[in-house]
Protein backbone atom coordinates (compact mmCIF):
# COMPACT_ATOMS: atom_id res chain seq x y z
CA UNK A 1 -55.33 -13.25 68.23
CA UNK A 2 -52.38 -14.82 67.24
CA UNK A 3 -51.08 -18.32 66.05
CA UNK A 4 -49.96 -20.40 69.03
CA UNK A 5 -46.90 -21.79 67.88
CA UNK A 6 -45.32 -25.29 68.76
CA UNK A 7 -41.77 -27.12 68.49
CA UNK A 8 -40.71 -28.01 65.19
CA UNK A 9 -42.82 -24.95 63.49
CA UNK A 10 -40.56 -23.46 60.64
CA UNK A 11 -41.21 -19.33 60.52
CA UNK A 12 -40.63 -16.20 58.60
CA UNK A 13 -40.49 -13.38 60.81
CA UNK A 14 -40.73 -9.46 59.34
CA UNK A 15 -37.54 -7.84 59.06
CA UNK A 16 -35.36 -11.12 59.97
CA UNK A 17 -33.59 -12.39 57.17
CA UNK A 18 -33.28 -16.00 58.25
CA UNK A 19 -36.07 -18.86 58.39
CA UNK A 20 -36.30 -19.46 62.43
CA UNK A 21 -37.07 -23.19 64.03
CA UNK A 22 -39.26 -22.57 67.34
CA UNK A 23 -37.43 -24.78 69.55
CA UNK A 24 -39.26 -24.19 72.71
CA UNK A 25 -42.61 -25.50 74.32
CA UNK A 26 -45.84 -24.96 74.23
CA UNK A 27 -46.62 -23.57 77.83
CA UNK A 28 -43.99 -20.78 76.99
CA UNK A 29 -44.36 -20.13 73.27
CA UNK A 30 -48.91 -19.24 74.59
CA UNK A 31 -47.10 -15.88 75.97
CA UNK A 32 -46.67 -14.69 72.06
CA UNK A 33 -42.88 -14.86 72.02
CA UNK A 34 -40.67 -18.18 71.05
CA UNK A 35 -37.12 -19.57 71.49
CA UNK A 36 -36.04 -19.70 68.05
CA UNK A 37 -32.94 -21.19 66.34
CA UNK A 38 -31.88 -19.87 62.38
CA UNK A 39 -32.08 -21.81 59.25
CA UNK A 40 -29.32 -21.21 56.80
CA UNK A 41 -29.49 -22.43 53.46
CA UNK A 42 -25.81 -23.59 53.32
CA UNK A 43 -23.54 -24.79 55.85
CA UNK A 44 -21.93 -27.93 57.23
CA UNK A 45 -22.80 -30.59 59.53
CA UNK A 46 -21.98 -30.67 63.01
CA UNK A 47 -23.30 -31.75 66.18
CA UNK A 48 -24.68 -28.03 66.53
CA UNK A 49 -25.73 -27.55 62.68
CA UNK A 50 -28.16 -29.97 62.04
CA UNK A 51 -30.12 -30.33 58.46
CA UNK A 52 -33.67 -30.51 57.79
CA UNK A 53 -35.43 -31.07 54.95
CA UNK A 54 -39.15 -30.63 54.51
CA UNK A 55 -41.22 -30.47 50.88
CA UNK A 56 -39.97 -26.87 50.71
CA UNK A 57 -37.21 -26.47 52.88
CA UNK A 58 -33.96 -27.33 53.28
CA UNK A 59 -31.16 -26.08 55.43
CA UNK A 60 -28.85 -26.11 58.22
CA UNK A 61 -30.39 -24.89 62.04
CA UNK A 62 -28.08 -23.52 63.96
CA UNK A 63 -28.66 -24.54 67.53
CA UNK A 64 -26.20 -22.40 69.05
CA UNK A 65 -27.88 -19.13 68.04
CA UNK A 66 -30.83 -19.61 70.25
CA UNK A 67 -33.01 -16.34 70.34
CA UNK A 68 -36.03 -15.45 72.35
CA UNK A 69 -37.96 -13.32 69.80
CA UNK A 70 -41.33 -11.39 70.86
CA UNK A 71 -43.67 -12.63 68.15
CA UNK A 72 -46.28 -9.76 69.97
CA UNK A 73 -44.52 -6.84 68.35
CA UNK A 74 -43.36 -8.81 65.00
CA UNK A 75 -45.54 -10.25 61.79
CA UNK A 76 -44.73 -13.77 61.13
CA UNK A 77 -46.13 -16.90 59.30
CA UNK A 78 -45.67 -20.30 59.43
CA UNK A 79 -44.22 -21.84 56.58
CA UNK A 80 -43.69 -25.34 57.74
CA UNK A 81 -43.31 -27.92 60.27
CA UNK A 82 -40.33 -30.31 60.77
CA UNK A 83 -40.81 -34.38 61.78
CA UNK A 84 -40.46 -35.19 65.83
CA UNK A 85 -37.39 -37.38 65.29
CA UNK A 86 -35.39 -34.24 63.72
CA UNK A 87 -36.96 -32.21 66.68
CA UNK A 88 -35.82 -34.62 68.84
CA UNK A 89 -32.69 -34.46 67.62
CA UNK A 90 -32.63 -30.54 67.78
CA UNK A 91 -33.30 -29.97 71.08
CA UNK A 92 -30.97 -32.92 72.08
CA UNK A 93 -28.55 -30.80 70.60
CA UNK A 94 -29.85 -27.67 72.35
CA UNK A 95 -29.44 -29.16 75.92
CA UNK A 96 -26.38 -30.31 75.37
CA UNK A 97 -24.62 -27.06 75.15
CA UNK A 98 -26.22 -26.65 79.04
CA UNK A 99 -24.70 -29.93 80.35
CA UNK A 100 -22.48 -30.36 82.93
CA UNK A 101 -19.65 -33.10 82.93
């Protein structure tokens, strides 16, 4: 059986070349597949490309490039685990591109 996954977790999926952030919750990420959000290594701030920095990562998530990926049919590991303020902050960032004015 595999990992159960959890909000802030920092992955490397086979055959994706990006780090992913699993941005969504627990109830839904027990099915085996994730809302995910790409780390790139370089980039520039903005209120939808927000850096993170653990001991071994650094980079630039890119909240608009949410993905549901089916962790059932793909290897992954987890390679890290970001702090709840920045995942705070993430998934602030997240629901703001859903709000209505």
């Amino acid at each position: 059986m595999k990992e159960v996954l959890h909000p802030g977790d920092i992955i490397k999926i086979e055959k994706v070349k990006h780090l992913v952030l699993v941005v969504s919750k627990d109830f839904f990420n027990q099915t085996g597949e994730i809302i995910g959000c790409p780390i790139f290594a370089g980039g520039e701030p903005g209120a939808l490309h927000i850096i993170i920095e653990t001991e071994w990562i650094k980079g630039y998530v890119q909240c608009e490039k949410l993905a549901l990926l089916d962790l059932n049919v793909r290897g992954f590991s987890k390679i890290g685990k970001i702090s709840m303020p920045d995942i705070i902050n993430i998934t602030d960032a997240i629901q703001g591109i859903f709000d209505y004015i």
